[in-house]
N, C-alpha and C. Protein backbone atom coordinates (compact mmCIF):
# COMPACT_ATOMS: atom_id res chain seq x y z
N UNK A 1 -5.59 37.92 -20.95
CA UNK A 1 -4.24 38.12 -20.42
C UNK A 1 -3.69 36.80 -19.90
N UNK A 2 -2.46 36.27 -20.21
CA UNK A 2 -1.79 35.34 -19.66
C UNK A 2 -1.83 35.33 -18.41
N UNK A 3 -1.33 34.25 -17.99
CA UNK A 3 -1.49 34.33 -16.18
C UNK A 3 0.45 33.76 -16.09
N UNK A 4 0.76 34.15 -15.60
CA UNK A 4 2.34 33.82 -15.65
C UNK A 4 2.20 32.20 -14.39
N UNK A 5 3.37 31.29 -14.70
CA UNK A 5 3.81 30.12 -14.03
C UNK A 5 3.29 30.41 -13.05
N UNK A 6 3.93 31.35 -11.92
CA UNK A 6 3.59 31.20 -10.37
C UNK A 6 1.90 31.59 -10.23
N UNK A 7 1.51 32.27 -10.62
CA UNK A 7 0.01 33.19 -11.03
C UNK A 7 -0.64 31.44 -10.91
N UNK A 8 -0.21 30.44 -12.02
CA UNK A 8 -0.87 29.63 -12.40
C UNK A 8 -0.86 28.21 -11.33
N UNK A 9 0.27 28.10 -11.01
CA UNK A 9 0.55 27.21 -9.80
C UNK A 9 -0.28 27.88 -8.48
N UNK A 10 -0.55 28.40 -8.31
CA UNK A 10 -1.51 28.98 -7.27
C UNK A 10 -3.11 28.66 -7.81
N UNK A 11 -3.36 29.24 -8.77
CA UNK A 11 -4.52 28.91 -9.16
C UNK A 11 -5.09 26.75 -9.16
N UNK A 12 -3.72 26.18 -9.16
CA UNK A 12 -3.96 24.90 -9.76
C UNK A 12 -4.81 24.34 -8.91
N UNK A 13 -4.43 25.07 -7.18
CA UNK A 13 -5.28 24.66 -6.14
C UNK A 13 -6.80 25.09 -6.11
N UNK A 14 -7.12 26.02 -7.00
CA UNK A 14 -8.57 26.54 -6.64
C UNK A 14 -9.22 25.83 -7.85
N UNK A 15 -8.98 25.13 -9.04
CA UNK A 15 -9.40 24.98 -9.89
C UNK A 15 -10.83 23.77 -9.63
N UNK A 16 -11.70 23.95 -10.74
CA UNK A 16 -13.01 22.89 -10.02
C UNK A 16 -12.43 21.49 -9.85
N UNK A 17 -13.66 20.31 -9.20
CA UNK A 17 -12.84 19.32 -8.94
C UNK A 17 -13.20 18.70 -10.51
N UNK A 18 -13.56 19.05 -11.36
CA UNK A 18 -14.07 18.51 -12.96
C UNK A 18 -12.59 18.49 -13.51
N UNK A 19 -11.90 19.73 -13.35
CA UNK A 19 -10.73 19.59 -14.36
C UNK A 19 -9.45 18.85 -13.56
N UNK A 20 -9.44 19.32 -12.06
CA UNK A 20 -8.64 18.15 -11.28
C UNK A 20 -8.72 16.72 -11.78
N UNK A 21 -10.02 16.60 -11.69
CA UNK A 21 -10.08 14.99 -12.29
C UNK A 21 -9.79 14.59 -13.49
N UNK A 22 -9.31 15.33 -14.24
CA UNK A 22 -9.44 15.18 -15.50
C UNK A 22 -7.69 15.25 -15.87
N UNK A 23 -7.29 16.09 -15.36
CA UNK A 23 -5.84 16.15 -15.02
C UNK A 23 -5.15 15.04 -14.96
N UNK A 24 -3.99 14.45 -15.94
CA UNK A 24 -3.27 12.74 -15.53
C UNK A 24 -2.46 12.86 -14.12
N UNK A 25 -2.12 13.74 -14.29
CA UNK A 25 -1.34 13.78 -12.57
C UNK A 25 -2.30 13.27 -11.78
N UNK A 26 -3.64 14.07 -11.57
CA UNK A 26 -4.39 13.47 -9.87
C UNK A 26 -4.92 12.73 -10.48
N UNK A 27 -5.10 11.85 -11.65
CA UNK A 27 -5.91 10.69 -12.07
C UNK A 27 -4.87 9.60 -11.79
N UNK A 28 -4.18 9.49 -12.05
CA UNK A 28 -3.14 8.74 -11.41
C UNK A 28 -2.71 8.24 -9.86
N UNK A 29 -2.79 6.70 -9.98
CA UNK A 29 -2.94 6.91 -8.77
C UNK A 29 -1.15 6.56 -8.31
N UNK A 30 -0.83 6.88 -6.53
CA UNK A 30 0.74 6.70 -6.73
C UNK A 30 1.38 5.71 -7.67
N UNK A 31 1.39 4.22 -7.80
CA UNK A 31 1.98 3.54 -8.74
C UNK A 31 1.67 3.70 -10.26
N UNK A 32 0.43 4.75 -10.57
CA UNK A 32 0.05 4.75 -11.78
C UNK A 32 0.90 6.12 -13.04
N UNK A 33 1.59 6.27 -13.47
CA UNK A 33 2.24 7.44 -14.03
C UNK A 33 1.27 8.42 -15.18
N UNK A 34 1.51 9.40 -14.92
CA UNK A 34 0.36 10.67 -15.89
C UNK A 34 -0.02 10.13 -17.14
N UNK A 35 1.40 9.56 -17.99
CA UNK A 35 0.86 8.80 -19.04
C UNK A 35 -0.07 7.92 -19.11
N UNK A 36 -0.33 7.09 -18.53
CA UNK A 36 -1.15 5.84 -18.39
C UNK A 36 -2.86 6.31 -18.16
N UNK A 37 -3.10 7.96 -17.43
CA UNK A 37 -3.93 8.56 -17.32
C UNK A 37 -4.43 9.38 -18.41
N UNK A 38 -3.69 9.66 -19.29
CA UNK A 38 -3.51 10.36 -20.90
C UNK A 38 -3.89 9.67 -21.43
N UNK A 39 -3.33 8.28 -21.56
CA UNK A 39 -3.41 7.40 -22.84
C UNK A 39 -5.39 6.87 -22.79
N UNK A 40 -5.62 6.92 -21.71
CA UNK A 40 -6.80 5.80 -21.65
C UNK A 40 -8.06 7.35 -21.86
N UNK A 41 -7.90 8.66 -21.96
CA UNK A 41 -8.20 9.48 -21.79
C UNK A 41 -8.42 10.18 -23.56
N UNK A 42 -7.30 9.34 -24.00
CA UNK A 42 -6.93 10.18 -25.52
C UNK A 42 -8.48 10.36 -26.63
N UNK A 43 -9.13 9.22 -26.33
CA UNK A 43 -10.20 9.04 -27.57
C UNK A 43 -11.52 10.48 -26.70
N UNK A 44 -12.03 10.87 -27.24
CA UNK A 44 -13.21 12.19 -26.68
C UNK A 44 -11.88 13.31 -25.47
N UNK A 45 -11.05 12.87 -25.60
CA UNK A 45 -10.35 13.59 -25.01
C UNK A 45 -10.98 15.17 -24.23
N UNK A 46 -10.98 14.82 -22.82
CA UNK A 46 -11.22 16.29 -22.35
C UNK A 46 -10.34 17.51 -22.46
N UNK A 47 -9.55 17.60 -23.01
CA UNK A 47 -7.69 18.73 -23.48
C UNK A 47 -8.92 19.28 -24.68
N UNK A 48 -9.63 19.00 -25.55
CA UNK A 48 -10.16 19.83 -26.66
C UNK A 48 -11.09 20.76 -26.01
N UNK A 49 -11.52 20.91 -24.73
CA UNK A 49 -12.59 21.73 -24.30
C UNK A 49 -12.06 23.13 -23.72
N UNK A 50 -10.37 22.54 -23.05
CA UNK A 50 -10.02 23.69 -21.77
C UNK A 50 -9.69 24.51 -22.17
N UNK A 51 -9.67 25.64 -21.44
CA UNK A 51 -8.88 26.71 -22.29
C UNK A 51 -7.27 26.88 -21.47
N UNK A 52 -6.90 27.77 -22.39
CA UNK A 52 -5.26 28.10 -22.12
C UNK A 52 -4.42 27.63 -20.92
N UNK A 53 -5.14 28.59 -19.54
CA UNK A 53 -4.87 28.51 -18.11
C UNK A 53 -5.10 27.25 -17.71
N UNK A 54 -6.26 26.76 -18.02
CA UNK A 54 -6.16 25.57 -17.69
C UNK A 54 -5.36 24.40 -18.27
N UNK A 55 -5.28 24.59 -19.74
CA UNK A 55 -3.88 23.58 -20.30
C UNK A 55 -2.79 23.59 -19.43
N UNK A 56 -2.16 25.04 -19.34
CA UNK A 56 -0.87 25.27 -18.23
C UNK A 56 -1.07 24.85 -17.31
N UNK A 57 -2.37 24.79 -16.40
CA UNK A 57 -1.97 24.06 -15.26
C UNK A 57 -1.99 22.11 -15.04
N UNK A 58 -2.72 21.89 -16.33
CA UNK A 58 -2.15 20.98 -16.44
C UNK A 58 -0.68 20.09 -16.47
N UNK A 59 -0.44 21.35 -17.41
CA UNK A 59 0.89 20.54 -17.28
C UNK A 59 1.81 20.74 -16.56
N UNK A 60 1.61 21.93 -15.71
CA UNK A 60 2.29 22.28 -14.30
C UNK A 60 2.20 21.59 -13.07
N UNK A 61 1.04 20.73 -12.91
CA UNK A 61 0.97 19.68 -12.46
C UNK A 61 1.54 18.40 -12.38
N UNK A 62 1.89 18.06 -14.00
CA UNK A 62 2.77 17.27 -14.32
C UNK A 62 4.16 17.57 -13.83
N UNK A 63 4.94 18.53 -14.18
CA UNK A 63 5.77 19.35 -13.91
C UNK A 63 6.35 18.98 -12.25
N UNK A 64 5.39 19.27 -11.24
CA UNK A 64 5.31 19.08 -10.19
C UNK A 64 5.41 17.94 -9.31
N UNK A 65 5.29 16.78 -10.40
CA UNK A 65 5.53 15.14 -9.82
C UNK A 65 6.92 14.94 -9.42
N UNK A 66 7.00 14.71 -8.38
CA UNK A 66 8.57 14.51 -7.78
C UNK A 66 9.28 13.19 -8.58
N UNK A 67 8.49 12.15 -9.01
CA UNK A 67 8.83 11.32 -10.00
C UNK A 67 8.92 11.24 -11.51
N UNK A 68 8.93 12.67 -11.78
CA UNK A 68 8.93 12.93 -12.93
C UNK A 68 10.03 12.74 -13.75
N UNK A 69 10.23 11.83 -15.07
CA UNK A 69 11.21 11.35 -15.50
C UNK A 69 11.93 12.68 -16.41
N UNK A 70 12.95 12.60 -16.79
CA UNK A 70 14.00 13.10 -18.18
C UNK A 70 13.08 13.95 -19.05
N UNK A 71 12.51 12.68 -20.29
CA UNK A 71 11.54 12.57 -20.79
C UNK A 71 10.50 13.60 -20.73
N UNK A 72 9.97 13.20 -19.86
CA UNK A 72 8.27 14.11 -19.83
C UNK A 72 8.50 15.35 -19.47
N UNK A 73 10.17 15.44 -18.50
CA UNK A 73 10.19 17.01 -17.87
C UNK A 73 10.51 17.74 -19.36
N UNK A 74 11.22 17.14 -20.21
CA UNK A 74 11.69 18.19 -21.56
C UNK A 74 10.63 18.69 -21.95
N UNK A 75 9.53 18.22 -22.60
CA UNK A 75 8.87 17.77 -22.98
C UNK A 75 7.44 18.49 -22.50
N UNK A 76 7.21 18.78 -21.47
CA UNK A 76 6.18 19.50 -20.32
C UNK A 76 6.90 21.03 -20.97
N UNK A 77 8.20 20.71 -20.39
CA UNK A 77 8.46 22.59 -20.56
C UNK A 77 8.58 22.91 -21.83
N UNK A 78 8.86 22.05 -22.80
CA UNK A 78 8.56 22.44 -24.53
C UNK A 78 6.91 23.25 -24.28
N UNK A 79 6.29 22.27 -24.11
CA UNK A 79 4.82 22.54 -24.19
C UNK A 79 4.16 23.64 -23.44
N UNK A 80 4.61 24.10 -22.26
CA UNK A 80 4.63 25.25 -21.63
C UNK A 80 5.23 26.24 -22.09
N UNK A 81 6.19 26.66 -22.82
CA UNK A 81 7.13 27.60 -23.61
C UNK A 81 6.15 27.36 -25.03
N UNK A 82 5.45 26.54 -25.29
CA UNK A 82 4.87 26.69 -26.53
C UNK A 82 3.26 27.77 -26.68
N UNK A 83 2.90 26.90 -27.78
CA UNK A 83 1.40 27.41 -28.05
C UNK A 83 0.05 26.91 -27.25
N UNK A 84 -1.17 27.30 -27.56
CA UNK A 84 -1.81 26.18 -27.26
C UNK A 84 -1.87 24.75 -27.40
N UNK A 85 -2.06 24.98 -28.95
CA UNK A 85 -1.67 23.63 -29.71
C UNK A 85 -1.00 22.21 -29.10
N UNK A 86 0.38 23.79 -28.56
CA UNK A 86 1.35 22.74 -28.22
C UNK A 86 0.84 22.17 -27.04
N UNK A 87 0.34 22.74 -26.02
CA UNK A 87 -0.07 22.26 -24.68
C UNK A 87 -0.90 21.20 -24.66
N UNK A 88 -1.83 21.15 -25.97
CA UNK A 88 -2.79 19.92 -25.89
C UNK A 88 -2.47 19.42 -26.45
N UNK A 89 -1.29 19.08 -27.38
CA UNK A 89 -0.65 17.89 -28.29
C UNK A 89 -0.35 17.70 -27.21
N UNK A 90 0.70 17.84 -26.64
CA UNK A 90 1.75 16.92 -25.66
C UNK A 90 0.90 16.82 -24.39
N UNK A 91 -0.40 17.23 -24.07
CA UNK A 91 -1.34 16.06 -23.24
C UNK A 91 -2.17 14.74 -23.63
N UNK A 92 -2.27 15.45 -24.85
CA UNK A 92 -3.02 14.55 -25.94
C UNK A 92 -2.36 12.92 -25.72
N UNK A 93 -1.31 13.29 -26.76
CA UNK A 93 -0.13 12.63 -27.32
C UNK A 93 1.07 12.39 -26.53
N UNK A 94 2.00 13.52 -26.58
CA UNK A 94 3.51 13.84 -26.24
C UNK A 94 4.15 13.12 -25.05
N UNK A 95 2.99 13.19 -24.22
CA UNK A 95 3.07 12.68 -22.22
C UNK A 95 3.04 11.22 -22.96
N UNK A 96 2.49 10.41 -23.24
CA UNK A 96 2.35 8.80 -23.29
C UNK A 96 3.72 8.81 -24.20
N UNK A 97 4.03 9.24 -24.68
CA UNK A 97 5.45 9.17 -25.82
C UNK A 97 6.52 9.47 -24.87
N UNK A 98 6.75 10.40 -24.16
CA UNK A 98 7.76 11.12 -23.59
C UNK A 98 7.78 10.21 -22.10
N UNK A 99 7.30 9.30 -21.70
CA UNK A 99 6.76 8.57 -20.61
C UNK A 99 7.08 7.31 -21.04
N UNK A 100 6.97 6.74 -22.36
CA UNK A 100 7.36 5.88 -22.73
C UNK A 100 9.20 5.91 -22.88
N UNK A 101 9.59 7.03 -23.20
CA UNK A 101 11.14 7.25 -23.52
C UNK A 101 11.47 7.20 -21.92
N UNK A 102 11.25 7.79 -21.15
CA UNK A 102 11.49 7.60 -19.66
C UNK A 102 11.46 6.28 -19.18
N UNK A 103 10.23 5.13 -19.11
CA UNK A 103 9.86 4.30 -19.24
C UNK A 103 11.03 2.89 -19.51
N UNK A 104 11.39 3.27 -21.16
CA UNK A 104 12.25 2.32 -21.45
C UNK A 104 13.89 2.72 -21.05
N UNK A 105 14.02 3.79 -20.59
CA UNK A 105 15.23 3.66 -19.45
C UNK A 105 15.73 3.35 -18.91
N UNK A 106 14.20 3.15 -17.85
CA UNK A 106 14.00 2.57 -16.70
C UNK A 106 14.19 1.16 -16.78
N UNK A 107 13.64 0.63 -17.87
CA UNK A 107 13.20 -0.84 -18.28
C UNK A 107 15.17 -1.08 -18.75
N UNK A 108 15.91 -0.72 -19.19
CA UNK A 108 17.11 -0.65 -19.66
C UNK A 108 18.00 -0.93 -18.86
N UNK A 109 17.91 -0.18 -17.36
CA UNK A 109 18.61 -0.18 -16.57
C UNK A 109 18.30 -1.35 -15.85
N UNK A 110 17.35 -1.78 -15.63
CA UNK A 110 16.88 -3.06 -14.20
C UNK A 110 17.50 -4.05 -15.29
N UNK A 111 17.25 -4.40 -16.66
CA UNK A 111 18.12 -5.35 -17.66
C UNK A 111 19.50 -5.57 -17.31
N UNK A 112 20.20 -4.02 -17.15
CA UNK A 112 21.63 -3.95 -17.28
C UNK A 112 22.15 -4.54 -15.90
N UNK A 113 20.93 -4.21 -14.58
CA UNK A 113 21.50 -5.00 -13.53
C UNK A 113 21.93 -6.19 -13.22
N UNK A 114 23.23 -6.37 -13.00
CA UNK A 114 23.62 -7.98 -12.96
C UNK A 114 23.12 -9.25 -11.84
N UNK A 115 22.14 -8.30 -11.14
CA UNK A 115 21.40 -9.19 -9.86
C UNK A 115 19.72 -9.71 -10.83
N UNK A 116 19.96 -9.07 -11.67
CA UNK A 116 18.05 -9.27 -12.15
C UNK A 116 18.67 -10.35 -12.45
N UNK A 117 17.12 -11.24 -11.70
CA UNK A 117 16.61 -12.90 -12.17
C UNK A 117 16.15 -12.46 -13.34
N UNK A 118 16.42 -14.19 -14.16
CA UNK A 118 15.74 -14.62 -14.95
C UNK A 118 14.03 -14.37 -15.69
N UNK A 119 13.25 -14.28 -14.17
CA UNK A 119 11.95 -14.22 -14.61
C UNK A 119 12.22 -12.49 -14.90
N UNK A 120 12.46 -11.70 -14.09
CA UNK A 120 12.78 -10.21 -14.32
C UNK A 120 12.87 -10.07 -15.48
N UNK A 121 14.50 -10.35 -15.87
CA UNK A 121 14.96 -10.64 -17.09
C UNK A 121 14.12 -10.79 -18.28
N UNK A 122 13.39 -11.75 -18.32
CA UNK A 122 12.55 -12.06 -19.55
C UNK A 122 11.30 -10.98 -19.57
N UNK A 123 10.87 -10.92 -18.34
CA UNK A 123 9.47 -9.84 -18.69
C UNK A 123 9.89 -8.30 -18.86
N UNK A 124 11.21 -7.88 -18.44
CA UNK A 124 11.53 -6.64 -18.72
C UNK A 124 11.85 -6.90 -20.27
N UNK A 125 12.73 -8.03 -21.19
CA UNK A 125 12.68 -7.87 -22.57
C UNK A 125 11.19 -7.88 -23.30
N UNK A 126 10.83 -8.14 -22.66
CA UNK A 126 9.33 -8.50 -23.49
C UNK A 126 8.72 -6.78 -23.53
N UNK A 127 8.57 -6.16 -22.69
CA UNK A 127 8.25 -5.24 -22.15
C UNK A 127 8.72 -3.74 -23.26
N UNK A 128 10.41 -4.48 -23.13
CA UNK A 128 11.51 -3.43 -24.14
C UNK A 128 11.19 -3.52 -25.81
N UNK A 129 9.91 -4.60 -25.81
CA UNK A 129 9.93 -5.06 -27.01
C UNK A 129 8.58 -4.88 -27.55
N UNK A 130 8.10 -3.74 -26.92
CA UNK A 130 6.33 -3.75 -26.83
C UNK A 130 6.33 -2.52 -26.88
N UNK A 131 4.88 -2.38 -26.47
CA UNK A 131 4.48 -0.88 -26.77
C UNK A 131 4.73 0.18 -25.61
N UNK A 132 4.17 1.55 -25.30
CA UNK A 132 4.82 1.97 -24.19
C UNK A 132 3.55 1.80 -23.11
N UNK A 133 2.49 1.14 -23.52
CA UNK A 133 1.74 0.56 -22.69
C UNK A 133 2.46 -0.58 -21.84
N UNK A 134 3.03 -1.41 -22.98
CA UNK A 134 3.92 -2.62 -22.05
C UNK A 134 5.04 -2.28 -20.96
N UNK A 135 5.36 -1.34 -21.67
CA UNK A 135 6.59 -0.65 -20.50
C UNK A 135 5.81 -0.17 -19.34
N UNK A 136 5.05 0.49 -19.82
CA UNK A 136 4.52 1.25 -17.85
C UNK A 136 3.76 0.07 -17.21
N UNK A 137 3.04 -1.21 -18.16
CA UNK A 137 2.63 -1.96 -17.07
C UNK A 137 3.71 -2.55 -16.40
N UNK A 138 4.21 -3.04 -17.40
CA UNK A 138 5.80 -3.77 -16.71
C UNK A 138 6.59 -2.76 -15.19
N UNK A 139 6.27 -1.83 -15.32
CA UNK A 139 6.83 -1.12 -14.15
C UNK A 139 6.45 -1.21 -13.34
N UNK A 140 4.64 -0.67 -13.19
CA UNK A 140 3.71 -0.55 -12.34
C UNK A 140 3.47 -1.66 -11.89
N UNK A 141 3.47 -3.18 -12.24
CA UNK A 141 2.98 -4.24 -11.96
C UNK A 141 3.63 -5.43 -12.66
N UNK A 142 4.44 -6.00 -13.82
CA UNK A 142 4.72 -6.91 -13.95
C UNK A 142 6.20 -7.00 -13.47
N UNK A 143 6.77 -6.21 -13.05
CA UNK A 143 8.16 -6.23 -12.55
C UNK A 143 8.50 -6.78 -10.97
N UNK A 144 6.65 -6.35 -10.12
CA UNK A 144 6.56 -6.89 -9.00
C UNK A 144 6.23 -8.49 -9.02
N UNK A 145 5.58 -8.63 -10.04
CA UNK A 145 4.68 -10.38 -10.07
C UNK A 145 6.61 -11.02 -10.52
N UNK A 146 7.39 -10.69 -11.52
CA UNK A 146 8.37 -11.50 -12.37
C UNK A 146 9.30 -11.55 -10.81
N UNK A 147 9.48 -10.66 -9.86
CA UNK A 147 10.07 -10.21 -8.86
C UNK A 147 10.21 -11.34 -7.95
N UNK A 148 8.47 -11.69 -7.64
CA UNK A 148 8.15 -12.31 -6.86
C UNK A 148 8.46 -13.81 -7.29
N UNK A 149 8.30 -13.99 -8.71
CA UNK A 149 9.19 -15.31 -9.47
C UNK A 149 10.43 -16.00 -8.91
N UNK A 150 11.31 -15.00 -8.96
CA UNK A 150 12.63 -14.96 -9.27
C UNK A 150 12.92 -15.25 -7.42
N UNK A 151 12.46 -15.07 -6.79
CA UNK A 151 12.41 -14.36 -5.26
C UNK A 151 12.01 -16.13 -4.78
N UNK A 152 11.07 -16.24 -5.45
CA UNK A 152 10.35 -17.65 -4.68
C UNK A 152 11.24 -18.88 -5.36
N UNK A 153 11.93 -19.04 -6.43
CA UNK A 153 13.16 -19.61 -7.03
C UNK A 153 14.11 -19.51 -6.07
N UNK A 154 14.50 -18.41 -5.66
CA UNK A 154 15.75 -18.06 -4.22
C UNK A 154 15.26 -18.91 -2.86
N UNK A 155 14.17 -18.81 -2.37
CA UNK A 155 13.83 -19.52 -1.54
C UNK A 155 13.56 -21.02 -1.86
N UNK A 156 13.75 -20.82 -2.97
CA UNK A 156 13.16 -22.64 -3.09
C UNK A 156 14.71 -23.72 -2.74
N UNK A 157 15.74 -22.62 -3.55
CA UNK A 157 17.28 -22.93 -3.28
C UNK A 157 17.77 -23.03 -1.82
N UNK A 158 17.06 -22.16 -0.87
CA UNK A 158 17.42 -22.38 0.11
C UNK A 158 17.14 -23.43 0.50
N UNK A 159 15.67 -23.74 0.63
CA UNK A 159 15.29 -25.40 1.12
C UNK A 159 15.82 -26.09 0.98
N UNK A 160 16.53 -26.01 -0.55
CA UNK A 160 16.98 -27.68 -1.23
C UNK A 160 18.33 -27.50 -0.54
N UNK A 161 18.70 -26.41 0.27
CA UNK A 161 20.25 -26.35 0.88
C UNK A 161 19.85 -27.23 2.56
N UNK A 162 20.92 -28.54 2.41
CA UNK A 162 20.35 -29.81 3.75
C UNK A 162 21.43 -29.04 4.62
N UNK A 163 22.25 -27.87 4.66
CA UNK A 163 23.32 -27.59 5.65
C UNK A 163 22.55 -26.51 6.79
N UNK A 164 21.22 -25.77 6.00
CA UNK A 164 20.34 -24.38 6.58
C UNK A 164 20.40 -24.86 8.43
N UNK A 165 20.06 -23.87 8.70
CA UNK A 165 19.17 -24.22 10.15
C UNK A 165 18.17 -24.66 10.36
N UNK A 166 17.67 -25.48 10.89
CA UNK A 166 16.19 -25.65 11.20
C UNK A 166 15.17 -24.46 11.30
N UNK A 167 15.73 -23.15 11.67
CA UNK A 167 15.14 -22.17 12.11
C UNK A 167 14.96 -21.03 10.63
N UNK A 168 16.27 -21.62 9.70
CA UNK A 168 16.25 -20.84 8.19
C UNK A 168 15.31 -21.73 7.53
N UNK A 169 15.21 -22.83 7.89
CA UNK A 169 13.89 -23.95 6.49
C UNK A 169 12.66 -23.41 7.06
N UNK A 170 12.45 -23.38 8.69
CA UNK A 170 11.26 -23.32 8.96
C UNK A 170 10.74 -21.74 8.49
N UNK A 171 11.62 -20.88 8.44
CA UNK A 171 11.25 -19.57 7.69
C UNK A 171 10.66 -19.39 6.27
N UNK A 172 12.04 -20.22 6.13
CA UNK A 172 11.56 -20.13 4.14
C UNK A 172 10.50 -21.06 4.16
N UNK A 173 10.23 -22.14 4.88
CA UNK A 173 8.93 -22.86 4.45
C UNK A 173 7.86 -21.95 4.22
N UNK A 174 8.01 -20.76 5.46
CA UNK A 174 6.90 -20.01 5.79
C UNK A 174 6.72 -19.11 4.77
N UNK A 175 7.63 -18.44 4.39
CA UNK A 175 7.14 -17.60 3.23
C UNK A 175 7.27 -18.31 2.23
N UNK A 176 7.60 -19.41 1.29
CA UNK A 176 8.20 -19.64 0.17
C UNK A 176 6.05 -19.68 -0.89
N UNK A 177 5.16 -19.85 -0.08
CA UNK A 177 4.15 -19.48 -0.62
C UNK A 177 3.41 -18.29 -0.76
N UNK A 178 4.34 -17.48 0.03
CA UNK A 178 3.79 -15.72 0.58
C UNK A 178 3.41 -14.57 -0.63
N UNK A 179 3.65 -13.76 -0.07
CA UNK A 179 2.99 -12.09 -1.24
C UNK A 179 4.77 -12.06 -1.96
N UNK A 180 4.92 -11.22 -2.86
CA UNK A 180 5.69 -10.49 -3.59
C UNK A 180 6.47 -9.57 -1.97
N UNK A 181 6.05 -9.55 -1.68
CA UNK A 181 6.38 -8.49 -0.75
C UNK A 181 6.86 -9.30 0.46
N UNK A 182 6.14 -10.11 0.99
CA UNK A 182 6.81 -11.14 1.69
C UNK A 182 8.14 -12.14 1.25
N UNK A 183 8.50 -12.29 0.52
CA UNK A 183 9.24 -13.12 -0.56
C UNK A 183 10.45 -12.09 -0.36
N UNK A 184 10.22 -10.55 -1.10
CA UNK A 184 10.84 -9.68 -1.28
C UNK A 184 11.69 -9.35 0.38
N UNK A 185 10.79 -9.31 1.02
CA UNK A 185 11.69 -8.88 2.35
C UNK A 185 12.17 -10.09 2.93
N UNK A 186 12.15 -11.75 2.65
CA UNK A 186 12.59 -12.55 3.41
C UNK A 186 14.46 -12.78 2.40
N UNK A 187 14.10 -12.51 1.46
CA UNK A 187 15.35 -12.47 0.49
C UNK A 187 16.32 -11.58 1.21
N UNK A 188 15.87 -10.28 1.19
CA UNK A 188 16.48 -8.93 1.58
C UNK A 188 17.12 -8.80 2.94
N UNK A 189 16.23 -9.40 3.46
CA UNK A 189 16.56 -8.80 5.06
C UNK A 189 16.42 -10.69 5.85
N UNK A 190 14.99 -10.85 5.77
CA UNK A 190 14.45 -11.38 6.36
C UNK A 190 15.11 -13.05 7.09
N UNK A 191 15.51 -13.81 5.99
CA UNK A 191 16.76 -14.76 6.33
C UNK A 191 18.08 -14.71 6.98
N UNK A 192 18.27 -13.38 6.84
CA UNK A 192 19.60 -13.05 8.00
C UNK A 192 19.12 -12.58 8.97
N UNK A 193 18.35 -12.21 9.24
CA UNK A 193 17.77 -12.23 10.79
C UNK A 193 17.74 -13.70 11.32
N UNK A 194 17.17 -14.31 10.79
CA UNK A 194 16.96 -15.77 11.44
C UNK A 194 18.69 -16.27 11.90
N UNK A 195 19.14 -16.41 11.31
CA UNK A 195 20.84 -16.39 11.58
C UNK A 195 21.62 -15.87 12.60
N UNK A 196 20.75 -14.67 12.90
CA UNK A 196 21.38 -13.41 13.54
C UNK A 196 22.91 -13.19 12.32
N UNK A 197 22.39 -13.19 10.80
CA UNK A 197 23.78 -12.86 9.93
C UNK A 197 23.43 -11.19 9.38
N UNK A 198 24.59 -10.65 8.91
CA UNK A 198 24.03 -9.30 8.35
C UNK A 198 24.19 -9.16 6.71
N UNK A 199 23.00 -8.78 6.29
CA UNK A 199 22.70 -8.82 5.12
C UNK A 199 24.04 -8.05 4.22
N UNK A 200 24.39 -8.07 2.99
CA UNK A 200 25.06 -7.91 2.25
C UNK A 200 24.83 -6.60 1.91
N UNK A 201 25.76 -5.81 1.74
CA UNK A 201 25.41 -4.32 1.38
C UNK A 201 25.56 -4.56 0.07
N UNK A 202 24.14 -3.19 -0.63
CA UNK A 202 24.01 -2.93 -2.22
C UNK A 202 25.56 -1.96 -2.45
N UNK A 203 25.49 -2.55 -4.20
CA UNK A 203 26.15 -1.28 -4.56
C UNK A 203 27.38 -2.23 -4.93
């Protein structure tokens, strides 16, 4: 007997921790997307063993990612409205494809932004121009390193500016060797504090 959606979303919590793990949702870690947990998963693939209930809650899981793109949501509920078949193709397969179409969206839009640097710029084309492996790394991780490029270029401009404050060089001195993240918040925020100036609203 079928187990209906809600039947199955209840169950997703009792299920062993073998098929949890096995699941791209909880294999994934937050910056990592279901696809990327599929793809590296595809060869002996554990999807040929489970049965039915457990396919569905697979992909009800997926389903359930609050970051879940366009893409994968069509795509999940095809496969849920489908067969078996269908449930383990599109874990198999479908999720790294449908993740990739989400993916290069994403990658589309940060392009189309007229603030993306240069280094951005180039590693998001490279990215648009690759496989959908290149796209999710590019998300997950080369968008922060090209970020941090483009970021430490901004600070370098500031230095070479002889009008700054003593109190804006001695900042940017301080981060201009820092994390992605340091870089990122002295751009953002962090230099108009030193000023006491107020940062520029997005948008």
């Amino acid at each position: 007997m079928r187990l209906t959606r809600a039947a199955l979303a209840v169950a997703a919590g009792a299920l062993a921790p073998a098929l949890l793990l096995s699941t791209p949702s909880f294999a994934a870690s937050a910056a990592t997307s279901p696809a990327t947990a599929a793809a590296a998963q595809d060869d002996g693939s554990p999807y040929d063993s489970m049965s039915e209930e457990e396919l569905r809650i697979a992909v009800l899981k997926i389903l359930a990612d609050p970051d879940i793109g366009r893409g994968v949501y069509r795509e999940a509920q095809k496969a849920l409205d489908g067969t078996v078949d269908d449930l383990r193709n599109f874990l198999k397969t479908g999720l790294r494809l449908a993740q990739a179409e989400d993916d290069r969206v994403a990658v589309s839009r940060i392009l189309a932004d007229p603030k993306t640097g240069k280094g951005v710029h180039r590693e998001a084309q490279k990215a648009l121009d690759g496989t959908p492996e290149d796209l999710r790394y590019f998300l997950e991780t080369g968008l922060r390193l090209a970020q941090a490029e483009d970021d430490r270029v901004a600070v370098s401009r500031i230095l070479a500016d002889p009008n700054i404050s003593d109190a804006l060089r001695a900042a940017a001195q301080n981060v201009v060797d820092g994390t992605p993240e340091e870089l990122r918040h002295f751009i953002e925020v962090g230099q108009y504090e030193v000023d006491g100036r107020t940062p520029p609203t997005s948008g």
